[in-house]
C-alpha atoms as a PDB file:
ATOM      1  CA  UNK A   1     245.021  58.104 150.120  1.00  0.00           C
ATOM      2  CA  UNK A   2     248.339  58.502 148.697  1.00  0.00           C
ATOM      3  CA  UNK A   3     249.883  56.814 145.604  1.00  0.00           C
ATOM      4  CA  UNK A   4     252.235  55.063 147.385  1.00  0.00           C
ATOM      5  CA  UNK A   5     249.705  53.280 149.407  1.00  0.00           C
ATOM      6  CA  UNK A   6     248.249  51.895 146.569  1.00  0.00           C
ATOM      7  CA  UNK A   7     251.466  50.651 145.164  1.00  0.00           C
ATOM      8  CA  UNK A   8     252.108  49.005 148.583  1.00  0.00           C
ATOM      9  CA  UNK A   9     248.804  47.476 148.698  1.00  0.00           C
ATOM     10  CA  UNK A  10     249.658  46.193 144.619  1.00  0.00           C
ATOM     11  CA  UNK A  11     253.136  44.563 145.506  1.00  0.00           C
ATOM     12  CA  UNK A  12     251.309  42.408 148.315  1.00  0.00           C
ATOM     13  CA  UNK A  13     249.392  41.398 146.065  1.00  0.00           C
ATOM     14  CA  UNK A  14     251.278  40.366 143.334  1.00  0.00           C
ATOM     15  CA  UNK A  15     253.558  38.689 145.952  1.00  0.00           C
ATOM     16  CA  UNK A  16     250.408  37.273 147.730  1.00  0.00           C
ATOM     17  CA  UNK A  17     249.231  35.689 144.274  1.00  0.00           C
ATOM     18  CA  UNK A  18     252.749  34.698 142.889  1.00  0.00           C
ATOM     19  CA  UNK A  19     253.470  32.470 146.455  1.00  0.00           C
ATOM     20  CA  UNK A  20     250.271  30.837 145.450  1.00  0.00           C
ATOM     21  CA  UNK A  21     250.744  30.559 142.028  1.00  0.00           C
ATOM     22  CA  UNK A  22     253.991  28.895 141.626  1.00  0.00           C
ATOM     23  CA  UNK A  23     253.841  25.683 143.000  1.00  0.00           C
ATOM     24  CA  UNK A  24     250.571  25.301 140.921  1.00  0.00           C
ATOM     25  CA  UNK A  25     252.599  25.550 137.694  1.00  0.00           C
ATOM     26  CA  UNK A  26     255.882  24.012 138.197  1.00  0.00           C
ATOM     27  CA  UNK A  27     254.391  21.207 139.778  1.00  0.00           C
ATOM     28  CA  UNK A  28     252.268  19.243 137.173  1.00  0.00           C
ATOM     29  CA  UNK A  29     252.931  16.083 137.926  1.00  0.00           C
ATOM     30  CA  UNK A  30     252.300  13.758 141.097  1.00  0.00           C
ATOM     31  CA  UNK A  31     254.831  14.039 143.983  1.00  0.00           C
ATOM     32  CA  UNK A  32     255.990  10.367 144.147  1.00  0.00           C
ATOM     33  CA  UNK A  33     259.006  11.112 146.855  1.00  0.00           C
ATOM     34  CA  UNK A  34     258.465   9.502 150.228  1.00  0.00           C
ATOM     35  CA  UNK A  35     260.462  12.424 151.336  1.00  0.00           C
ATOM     36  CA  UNK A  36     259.364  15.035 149.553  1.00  0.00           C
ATOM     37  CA  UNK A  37     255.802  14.047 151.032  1.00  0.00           C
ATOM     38  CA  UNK A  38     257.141  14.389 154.320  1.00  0.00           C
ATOM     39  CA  UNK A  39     258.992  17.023 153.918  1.00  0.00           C
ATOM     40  CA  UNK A  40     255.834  18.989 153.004  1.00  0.00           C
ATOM     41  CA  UNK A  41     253.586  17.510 155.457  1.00  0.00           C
ATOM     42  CA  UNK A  42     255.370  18.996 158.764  1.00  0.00           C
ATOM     43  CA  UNK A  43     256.344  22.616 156.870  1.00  0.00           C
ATOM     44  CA  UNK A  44     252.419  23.971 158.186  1.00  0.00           C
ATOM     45  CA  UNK A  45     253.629  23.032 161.550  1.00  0.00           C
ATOM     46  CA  UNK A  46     256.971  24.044 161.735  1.00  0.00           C
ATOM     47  CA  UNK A  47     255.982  27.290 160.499  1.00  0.00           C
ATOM     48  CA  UNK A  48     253.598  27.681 162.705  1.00  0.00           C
ATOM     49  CA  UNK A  49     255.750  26.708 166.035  1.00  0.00           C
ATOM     50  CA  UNK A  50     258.260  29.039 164.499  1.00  0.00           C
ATOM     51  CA  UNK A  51     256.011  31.391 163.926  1.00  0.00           C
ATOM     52  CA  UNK A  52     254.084  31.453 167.560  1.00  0.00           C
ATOM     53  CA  UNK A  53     256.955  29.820 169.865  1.00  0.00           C
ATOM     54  CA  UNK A  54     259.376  32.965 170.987  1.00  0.00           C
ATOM     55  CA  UNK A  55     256.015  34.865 171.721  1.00  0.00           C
ATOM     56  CA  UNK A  56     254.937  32.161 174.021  1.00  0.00           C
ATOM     57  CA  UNK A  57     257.755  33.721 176.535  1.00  0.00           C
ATOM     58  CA  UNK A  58     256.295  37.473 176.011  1.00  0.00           C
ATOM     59  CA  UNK A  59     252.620  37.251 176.381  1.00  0.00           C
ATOM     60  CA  UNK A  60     251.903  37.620 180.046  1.00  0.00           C
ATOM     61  CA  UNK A  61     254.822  40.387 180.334  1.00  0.00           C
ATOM     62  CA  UNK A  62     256.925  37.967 182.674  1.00  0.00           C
ATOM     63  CA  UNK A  63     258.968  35.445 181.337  1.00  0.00           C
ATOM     64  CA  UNK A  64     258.388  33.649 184.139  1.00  0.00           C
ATOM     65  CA  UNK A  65     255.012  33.094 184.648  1.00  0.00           C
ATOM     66  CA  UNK A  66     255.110  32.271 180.555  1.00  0.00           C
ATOM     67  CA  UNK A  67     257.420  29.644 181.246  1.00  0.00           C
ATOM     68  CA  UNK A  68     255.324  28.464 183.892  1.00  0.00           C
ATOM     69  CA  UNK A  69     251.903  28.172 181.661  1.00  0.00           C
ATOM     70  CA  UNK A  70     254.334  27.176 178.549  1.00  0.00           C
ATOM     71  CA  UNK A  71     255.310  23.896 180.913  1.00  0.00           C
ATOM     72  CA  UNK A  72     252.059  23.069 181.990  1.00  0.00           C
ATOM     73  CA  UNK A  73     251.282  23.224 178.097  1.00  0.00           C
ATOM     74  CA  UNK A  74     253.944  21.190 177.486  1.00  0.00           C
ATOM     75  CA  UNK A  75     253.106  18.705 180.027  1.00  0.00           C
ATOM     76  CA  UNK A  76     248.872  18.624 179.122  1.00  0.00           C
ATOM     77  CA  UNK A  77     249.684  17.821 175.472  1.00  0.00           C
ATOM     78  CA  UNK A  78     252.449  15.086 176.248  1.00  0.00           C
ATOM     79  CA  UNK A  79     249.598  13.369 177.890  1.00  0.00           C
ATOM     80  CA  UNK A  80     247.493  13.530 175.276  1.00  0.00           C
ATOM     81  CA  UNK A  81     244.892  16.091 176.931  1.00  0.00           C
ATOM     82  CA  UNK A  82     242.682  17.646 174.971  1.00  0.00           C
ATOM     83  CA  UNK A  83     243.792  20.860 172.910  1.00  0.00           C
ATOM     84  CA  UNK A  84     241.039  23.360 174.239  1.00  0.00           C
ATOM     85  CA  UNK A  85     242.115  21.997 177.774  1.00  0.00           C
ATOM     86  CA  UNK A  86     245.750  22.211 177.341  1.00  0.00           C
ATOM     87  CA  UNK A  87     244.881  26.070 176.148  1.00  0.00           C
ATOM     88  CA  UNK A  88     242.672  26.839 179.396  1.00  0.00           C
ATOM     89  CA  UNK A  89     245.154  25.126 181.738  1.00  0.00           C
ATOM     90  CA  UNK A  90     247.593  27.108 180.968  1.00  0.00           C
ATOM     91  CA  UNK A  91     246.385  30.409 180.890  1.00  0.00           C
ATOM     92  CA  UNK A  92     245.063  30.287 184.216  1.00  0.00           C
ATOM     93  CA  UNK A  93     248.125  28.371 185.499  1.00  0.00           C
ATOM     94  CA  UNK A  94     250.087  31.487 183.775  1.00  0.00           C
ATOM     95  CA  UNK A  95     247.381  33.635 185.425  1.00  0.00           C
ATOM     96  CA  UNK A  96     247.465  32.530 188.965  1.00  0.00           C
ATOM     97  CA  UNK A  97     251.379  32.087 188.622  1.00  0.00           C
ATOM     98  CA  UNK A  98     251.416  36.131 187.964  1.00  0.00           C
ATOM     99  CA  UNK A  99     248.936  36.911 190.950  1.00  0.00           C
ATOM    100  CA  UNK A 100     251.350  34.482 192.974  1.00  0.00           C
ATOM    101  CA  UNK A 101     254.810  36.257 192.048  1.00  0.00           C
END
């Protein structure tokens, strides 16, 4: 291994740790802000959908049969259906939508 690996590997780290860290110390007291709460409640989820959204449209190598699957998603979790069924839906809607075009 090379040095600058482990220098690499050292910054993460250190980032890793200091992401953690922070909010630990600066925030001592109680967070008594209705919107502050709020705020901080949906950030997870936001990321996440940020995070996992525009890849939604690249997964099957069609953006079409992706949209397809991604609407049936849509659709499933509007009602309320259950999120293992919403996932299995739409993967073989996606799936037979790709054998179909």
């Amino acid at each position: 291994m090379n040095k600058e690996f482990f220098m690499y590997l050292l910054a993460m780290a250190l980032v890793t740790y200091l992401v953690r860290m922070i909010p630990f110390t600066l925030m001592r007291k109680k967070i008594k802000s209705v919107f502050i709460k709020s705020f901080l409640y949906y950030v997870p989820y936001a990321v996440l959908s940020a995070m996992t959204f525009p890849y939604i449209f690249y997964s099957t190598g069609d953006v079409i049969t992706s949209s397809v699957g991604c609407a049936v998603a849509f659709i499933l979790a509007y009602i309320n259906r259950p999120l293992i069924e919403v996932a299995i839906a739409s993967c073989v809607v996606a799936f037979v939508s790709g054998l179909i075009f």
